[in-house]
N, C-alpha and C. Protein backbone atom coordinates (compact mmCIF):
# COMPACT_ATOMS: atom_id res chain seq x y z
N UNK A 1 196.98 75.74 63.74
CA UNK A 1 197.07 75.20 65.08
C UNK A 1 196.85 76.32 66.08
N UNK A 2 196.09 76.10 66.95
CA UNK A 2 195.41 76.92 67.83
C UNK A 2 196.66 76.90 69.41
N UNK A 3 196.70 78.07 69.83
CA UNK A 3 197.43 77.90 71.38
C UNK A 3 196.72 78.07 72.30
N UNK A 4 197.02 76.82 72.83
CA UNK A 4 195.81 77.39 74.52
C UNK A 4 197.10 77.22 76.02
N UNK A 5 196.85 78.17 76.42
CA UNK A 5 197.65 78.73 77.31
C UNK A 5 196.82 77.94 78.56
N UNK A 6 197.87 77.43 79.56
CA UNK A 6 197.46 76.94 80.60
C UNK A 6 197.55 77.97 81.94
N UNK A 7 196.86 78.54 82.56
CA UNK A 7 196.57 79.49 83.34
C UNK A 7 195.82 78.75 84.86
N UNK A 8 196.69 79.05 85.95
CA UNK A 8 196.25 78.52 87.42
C UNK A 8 195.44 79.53 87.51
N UNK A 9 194.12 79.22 88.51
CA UNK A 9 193.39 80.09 88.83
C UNK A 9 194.44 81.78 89.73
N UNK A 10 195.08 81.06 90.49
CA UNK A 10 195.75 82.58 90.99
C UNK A 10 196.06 83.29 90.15
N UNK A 11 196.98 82.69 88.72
CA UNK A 11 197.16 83.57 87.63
C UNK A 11 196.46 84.47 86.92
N UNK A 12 194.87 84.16 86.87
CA UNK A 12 193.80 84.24 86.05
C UNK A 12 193.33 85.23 87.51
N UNK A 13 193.56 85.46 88.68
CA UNK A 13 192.89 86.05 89.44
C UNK A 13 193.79 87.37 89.35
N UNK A 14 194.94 87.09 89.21
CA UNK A 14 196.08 88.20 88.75
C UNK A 14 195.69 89.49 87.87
N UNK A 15 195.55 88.35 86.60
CA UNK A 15 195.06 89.28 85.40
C UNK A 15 193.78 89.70 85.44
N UNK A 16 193.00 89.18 86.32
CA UNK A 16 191.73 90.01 86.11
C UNK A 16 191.97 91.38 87.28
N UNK A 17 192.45 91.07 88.19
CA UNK A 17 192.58 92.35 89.26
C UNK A 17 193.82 93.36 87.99
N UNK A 18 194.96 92.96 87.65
CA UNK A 18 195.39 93.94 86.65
C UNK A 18 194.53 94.52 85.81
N UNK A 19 193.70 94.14 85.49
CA UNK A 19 192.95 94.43 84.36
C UNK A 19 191.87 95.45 85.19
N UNK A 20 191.36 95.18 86.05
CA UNK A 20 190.19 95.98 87.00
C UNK A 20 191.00 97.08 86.95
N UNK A 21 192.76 97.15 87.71
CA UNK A 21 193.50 97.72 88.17
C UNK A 21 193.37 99.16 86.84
N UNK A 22 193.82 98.49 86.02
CA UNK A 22 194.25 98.91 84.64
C UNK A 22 192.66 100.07 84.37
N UNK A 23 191.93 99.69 84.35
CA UNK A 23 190.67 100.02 84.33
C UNK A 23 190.08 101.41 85.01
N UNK A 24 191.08 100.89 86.07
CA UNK A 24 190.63 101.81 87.11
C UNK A 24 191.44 103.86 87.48
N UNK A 25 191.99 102.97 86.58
CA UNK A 25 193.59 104.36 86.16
C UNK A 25 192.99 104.90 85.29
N UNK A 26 192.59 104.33 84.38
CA UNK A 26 191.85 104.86 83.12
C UNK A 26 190.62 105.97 83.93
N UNK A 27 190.05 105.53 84.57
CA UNK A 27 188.71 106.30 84.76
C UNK A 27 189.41 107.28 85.67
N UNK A 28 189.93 107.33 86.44
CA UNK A 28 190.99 108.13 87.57
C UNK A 28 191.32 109.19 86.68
N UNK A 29 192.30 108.90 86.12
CA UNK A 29 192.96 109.89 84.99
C UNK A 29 192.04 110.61 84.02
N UNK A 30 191.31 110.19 83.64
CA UNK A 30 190.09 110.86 82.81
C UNK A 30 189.56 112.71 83.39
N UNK A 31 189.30 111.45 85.28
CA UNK A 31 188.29 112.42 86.14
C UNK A 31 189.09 113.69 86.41
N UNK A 32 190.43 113.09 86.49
CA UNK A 32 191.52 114.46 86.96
C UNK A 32 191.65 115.29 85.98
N UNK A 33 191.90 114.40 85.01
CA UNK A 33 192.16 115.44 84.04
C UNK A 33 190.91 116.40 83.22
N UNK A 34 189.91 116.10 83.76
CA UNK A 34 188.57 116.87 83.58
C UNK A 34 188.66 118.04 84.76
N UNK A 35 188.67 117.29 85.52
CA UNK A 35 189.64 118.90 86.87
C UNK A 35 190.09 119.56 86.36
N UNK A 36 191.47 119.14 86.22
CA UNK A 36 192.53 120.75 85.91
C UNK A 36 191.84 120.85 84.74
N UNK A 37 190.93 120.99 83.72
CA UNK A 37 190.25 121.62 82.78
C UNK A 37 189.53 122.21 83.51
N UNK A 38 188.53 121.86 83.94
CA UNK A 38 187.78 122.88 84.66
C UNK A 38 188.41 123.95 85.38
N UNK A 39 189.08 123.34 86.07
CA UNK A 39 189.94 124.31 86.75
C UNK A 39 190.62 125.27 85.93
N UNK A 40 191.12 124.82 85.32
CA UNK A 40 192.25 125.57 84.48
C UNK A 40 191.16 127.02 83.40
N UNK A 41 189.95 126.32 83.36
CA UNK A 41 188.95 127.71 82.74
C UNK A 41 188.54 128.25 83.78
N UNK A 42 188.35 128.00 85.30
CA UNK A 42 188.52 128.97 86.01
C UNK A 42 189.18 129.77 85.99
N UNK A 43 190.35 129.71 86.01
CA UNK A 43 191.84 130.26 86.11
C UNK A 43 191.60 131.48 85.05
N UNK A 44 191.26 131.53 84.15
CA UNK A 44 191.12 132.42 83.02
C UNK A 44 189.88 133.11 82.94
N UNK A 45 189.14 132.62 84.15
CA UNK A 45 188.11 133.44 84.11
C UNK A 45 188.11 134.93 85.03
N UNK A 46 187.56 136.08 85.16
CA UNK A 46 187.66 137.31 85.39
C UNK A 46 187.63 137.40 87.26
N UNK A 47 187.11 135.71 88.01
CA UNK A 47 187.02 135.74 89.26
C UNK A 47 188.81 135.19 89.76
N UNK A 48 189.07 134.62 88.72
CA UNK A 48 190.24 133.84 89.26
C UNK A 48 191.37 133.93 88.42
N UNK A 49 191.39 134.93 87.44
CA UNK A 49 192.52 135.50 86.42
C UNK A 49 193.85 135.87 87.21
N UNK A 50 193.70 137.00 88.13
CA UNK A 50 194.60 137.42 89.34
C UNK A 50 195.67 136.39 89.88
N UNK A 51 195.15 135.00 90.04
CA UNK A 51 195.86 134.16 90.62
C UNK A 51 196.71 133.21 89.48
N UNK A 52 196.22 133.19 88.39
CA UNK A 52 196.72 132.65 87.24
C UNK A 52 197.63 133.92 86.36
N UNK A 53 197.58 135.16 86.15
CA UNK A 53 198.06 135.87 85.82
C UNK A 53 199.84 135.98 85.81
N UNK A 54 200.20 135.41 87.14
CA UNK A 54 201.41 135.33 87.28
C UNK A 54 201.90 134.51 86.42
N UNK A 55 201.43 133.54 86.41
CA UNK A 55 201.73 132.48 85.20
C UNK A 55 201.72 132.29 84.57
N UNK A 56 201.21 133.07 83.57
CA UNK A 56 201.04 133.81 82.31
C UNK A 56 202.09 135.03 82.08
N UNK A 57 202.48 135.56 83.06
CA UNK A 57 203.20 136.77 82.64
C UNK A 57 204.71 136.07 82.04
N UNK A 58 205.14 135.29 82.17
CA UNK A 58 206.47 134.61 82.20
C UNK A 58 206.63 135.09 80.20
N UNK A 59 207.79 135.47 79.61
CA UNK A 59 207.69 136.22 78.65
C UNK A 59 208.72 134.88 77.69
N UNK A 60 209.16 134.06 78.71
CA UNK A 60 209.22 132.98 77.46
C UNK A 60 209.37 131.52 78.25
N UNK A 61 208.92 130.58 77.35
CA UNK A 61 208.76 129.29 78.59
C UNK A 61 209.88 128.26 78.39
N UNK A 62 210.00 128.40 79.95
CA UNK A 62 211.17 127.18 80.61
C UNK A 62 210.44 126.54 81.22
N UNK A 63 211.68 125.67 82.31
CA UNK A 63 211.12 124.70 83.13
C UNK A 63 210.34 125.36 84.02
N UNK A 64 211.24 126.31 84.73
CA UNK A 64 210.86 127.42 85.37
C UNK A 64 209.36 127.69 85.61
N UNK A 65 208.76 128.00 84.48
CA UNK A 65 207.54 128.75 84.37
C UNK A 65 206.65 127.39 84.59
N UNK A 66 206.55 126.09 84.78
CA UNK A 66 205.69 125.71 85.24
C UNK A 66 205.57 125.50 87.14
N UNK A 67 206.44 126.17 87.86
CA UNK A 67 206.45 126.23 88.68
C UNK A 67 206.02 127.43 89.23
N UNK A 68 206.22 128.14 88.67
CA UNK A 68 205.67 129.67 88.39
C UNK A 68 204.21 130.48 88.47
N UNK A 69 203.30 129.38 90.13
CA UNK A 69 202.24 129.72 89.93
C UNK A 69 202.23 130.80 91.47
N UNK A 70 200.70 131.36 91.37
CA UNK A 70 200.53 132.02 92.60
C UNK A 70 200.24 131.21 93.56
N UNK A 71 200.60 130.96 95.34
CA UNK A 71 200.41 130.21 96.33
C UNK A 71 199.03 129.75 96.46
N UNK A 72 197.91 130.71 96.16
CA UNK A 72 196.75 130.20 96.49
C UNK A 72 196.17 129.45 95.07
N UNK A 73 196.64 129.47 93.86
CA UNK A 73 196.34 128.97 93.20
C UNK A 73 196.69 127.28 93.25
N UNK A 74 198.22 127.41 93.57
CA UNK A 74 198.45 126.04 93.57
C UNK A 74 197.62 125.04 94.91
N UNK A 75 197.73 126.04 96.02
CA UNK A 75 196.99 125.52 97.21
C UNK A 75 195.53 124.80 96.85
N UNK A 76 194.84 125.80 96.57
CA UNK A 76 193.37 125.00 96.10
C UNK A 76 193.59 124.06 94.99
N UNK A 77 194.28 123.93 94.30
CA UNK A 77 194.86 123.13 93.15
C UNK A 77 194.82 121.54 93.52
N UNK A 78 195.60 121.45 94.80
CA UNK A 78 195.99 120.41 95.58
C UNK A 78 194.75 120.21 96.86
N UNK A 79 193.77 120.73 97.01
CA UNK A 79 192.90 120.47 97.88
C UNK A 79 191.56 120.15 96.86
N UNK A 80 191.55 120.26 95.42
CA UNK A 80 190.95 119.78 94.49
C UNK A 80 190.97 118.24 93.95
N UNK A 81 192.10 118.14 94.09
CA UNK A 81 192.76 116.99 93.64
C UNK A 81 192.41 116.27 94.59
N UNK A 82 192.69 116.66 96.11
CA UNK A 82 192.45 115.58 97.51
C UNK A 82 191.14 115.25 97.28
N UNK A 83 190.07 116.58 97.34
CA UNK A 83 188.52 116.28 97.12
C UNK A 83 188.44 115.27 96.36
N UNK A 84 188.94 115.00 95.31
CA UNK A 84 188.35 114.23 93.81
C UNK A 84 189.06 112.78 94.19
N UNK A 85 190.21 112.61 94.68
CA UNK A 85 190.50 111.52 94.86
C UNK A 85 189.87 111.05 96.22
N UNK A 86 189.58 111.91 97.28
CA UNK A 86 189.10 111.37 98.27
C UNK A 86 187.69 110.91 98.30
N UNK A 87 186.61 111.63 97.32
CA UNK A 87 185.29 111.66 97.04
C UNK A 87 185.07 110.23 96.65
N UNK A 88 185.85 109.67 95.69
CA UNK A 88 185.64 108.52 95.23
C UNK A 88 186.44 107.62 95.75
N UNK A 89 187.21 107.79 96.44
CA UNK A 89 188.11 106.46 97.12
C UNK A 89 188.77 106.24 96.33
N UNK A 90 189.34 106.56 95.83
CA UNK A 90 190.62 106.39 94.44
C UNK A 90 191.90 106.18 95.74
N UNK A 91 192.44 104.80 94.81
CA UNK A 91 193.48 104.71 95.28
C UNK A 91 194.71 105.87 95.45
N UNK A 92 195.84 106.18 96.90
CA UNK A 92 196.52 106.70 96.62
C UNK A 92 197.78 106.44 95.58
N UNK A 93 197.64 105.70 95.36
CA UNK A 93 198.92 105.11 94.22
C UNK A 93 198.39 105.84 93.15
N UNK A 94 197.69 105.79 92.71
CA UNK A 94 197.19 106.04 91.72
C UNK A 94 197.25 107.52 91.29
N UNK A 95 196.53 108.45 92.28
CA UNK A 95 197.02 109.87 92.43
C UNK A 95 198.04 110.22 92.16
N UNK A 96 199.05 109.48 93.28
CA UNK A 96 200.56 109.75 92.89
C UNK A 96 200.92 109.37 91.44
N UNK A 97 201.04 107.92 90.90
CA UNK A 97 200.96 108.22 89.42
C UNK A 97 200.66 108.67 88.45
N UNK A 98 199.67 109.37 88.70
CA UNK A 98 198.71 109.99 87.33
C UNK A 98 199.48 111.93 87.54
N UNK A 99 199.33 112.03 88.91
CA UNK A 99 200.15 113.18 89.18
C UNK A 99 201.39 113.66 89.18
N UNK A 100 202.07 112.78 89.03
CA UNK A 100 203.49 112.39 87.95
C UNK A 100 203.64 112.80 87.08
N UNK A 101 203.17 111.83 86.20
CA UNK A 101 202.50 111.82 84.89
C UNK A 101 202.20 113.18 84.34
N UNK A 102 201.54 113.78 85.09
CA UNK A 102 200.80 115.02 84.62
C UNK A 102 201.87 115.86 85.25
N UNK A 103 202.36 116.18 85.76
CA UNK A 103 203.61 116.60 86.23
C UNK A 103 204.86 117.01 85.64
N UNK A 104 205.13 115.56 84.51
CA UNK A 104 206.54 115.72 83.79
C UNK A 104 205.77 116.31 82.40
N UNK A 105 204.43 116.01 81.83
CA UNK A 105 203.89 116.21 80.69
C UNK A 105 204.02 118.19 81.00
N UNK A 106 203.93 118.97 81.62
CA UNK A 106 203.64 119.56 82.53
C UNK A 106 204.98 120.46 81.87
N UNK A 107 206.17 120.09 82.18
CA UNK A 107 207.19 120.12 82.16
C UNK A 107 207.32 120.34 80.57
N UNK A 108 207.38 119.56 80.17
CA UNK A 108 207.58 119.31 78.89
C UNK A 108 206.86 120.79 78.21
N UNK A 109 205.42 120.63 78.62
CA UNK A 109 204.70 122.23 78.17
C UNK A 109 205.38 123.20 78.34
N UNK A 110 205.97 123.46 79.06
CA UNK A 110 206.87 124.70 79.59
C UNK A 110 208.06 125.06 79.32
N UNK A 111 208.86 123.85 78.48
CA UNK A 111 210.08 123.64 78.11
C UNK A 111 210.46 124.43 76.59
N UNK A 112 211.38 124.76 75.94
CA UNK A 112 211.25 125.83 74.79
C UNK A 112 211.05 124.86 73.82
N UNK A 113 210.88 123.45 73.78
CA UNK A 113 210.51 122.39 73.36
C UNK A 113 209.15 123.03 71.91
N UNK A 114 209.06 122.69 70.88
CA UNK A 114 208.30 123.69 69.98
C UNK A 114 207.53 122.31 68.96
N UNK A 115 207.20 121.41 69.16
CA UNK A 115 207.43 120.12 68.01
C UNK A 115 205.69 119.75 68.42
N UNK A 116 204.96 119.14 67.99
CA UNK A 116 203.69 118.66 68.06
C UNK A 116 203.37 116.81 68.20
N UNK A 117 202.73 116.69 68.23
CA UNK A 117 202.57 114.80 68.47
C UNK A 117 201.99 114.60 67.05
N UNK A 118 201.35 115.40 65.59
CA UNK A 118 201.24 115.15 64.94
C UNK A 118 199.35 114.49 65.21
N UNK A 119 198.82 113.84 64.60
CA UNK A 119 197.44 113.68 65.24
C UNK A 119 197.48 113.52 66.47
N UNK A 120 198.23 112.54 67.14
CA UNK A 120 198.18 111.98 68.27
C UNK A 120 197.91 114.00 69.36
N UNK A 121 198.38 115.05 68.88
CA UNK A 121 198.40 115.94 69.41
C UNK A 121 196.96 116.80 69.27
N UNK A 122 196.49 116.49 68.05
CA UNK A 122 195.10 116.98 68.13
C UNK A 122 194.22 116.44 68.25
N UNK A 123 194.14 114.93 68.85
CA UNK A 123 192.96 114.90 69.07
C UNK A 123 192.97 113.64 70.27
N UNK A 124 194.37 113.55 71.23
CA UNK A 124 194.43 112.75 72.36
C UNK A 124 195.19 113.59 73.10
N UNK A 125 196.31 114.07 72.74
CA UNK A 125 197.45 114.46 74.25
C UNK A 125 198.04 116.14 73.52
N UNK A 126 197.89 117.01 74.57
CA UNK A 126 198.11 118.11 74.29
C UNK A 126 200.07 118.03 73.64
N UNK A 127 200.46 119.28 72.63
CA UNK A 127 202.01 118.65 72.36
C UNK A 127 202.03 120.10 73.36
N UNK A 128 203.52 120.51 72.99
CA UNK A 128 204.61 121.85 73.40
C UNK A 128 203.97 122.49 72.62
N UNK A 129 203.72 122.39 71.42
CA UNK A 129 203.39 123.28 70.29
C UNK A 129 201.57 124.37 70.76
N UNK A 130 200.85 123.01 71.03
CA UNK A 130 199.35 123.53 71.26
C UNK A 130 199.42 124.40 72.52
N UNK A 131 200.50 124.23 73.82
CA UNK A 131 200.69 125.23 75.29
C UNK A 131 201.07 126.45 75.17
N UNK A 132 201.87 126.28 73.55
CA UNK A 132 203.16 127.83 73.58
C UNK A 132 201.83 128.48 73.25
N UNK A 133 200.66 127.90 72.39
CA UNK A 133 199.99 128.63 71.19
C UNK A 133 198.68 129.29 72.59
N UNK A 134 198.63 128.49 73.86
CA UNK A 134 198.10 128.95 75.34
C UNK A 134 198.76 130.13 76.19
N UNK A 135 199.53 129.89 75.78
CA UNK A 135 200.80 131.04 76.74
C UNK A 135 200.83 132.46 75.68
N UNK A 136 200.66 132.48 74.67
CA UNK A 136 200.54 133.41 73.39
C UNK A 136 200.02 134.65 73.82
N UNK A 137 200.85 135.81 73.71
CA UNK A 137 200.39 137.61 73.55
C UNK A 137 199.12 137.72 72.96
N UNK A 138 199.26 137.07 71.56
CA UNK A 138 198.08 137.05 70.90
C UNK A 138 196.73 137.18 71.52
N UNK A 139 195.99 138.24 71.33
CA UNK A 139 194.20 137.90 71.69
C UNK A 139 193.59 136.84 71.60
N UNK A 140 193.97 136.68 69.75
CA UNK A 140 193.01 135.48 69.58
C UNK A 140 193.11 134.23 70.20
N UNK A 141 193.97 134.51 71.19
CA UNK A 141 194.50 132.66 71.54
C UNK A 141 194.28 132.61 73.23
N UNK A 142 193.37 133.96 73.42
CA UNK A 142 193.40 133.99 74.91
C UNK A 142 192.11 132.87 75.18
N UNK A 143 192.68 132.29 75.97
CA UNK A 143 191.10 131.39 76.42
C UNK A 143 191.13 130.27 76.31
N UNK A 144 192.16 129.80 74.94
CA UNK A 144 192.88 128.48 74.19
C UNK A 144 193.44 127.39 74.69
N UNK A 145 192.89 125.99 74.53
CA UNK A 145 194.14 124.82 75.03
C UNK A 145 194.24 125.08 76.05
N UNK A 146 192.86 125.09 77.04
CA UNK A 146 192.95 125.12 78.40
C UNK A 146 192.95 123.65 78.91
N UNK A 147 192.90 122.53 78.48
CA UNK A 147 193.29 121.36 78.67
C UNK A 147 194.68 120.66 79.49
N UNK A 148 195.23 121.50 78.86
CA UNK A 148 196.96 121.16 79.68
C UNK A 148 197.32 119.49 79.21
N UNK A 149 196.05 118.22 79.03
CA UNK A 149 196.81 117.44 79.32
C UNK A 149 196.02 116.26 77.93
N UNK A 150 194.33 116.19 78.25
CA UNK A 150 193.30 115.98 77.19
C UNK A 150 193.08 116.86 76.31
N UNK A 151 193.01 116.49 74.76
CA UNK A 151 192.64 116.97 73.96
C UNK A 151 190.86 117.32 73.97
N UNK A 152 190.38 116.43 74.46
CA UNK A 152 188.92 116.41 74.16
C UNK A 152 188.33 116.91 74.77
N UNK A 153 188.89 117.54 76.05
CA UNK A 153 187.89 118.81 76.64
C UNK A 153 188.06 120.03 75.90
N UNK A 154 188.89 120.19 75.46
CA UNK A 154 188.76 121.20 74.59
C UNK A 154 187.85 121.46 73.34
N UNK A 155 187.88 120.04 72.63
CA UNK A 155 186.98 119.84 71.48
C UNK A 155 185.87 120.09 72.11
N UNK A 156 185.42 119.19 73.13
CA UNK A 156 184.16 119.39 73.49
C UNK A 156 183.21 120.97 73.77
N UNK A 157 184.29 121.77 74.57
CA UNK A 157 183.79 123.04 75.48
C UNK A 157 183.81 124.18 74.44
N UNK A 158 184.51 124.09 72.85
CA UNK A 158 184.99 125.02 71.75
C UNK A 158 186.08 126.07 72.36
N UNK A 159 187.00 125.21 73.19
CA UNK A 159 188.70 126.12 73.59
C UNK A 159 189.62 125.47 72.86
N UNK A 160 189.28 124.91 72.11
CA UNK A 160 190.22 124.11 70.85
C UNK A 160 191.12 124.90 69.83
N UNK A 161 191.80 124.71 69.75
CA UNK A 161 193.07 125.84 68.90
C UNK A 161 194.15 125.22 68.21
N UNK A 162 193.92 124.97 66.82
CA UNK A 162 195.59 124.17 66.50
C UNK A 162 196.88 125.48 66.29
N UNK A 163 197.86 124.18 66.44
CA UNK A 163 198.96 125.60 66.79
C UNK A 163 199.36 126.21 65.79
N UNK A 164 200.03 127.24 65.93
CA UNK A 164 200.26 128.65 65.35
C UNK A 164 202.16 128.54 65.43
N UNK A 165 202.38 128.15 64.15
CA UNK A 165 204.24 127.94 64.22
C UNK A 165 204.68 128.90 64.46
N UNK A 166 203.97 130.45 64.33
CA UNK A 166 204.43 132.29 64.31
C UNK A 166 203.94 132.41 65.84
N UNK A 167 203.95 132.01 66.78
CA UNK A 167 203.54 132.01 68.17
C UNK A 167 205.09 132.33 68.53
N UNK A 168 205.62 133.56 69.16
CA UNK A 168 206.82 133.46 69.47
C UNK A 168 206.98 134.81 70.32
N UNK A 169 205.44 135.35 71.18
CA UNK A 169 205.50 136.15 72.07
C UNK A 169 204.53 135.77 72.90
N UNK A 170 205.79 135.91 73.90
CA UNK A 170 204.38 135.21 75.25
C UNK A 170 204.64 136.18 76.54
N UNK A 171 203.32 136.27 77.67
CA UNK A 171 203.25 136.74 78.73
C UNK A 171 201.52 137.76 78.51
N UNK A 172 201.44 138.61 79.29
CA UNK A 172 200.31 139.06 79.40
C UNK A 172 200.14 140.24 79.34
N UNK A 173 198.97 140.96 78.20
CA UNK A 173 198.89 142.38 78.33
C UNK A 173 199.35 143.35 79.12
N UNK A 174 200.06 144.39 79.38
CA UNK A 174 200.04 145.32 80.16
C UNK A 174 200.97 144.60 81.48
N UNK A 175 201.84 143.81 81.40
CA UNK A 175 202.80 142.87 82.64
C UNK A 175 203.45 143.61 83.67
N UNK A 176 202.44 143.30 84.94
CA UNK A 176 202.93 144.22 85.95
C UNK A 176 204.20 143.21 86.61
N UNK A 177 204.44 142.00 85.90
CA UNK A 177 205.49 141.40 86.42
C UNK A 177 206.95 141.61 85.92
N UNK A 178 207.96 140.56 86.40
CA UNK A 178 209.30 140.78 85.18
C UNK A 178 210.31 142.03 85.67
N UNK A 179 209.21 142.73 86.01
CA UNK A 179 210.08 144.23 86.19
C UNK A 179 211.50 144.12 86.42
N UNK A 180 211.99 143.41 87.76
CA UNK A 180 213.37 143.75 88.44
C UNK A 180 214.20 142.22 87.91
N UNK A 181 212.99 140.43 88.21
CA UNK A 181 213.95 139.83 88.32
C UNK A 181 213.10 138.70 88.23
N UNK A 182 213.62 137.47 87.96
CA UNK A 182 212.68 136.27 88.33
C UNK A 182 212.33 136.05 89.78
N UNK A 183 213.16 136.37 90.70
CA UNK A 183 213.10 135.96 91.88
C UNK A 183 212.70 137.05 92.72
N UNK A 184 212.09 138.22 91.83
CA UNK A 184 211.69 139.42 92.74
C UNK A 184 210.29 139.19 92.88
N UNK A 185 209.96 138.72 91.79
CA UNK A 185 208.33 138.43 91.25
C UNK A 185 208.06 137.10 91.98
């Protein structure tokens, strides 16, 4: 026996705007999160290292350290974001949610939090495990899991890195930071 659901047109006009709605987050979130990738390999690159450096120096990760950026970094950060949402007319709701979102995930990276998503971590949503293995002393891992949030820019660009459970020194060559205090730096 078959169910057929009786649906008023307003209802049916509902679910299709949810569904557009729904649709439309999807492509939003994609675009941003192709940003802070890009962005975020700026950041590591030799023009814009200086401003990311601070944030890197942090020698073990808390909440703390995702707040922990340089002013002009975060500044253009947020005038990136305006561009991209303003370029396309993206709803502001939407910004605000996805920037949330990316926000507490964010958090979580930074937290002494050490555990992985298991596939779901290699090959959709960055875990704690793949950020510590970003934040890493290590050489080989400089450059790594510049994603922050998508797995698949990474696959795509070859900054892909699974994590390293012996990852358990972090900050940056030669750290002109740290010296006196958290709050001196």
């Amino acid at each position: 026996m078959a169910f057929k659901f009786n649906i008023s047109q307003g209802e049916e006009y509902l679910l299709k705007a949810a569904s557009v709605g729904a649709a439309l987050l999807g492509v939003v979130a994609v675009w941003s999160f192709f940003k802070n990738y890009i962005w975020h390999r700026m950041l590591h690159s030799k023009y814009f290292w200086e401003l990311h450096a601070f944030h890197h120096s942090a020698t073990e990760l808390t909440l703390f350290t995702t707040m922990r950026t340089h002013f002009w970094q975060k500044n253009i950060s947020v005038f990136l974001d305006a561009f991209l949402f303003s370029l396309f007319a993206f709803p502001v709701e939407q910004f605000f949610m996805i920037t949330a979102c990316y926000q507490i995930l964010q958090y979580l990276h930074h937290s002494s939090a050490t555990f992985d998503f298991g596939w779901v971590g290699r090959w959709v949503i960055f875990s704690p495990a793949h950020h510590r293995l970003h934040h890493s002393l290590k050489p080989q891992y400089f450059g790594k899991n510049l994603g922050s949030s998508l797995v698949i820019w990474d696959r795509l660009f070859g900054t892909y890195c699974d994590p390293d459970p012996h990852v358990d020194t972090f900050g940056v060559p030669e750290n002109r930071y740290n010296r006196k205090s958290y709050m001196h730096d």
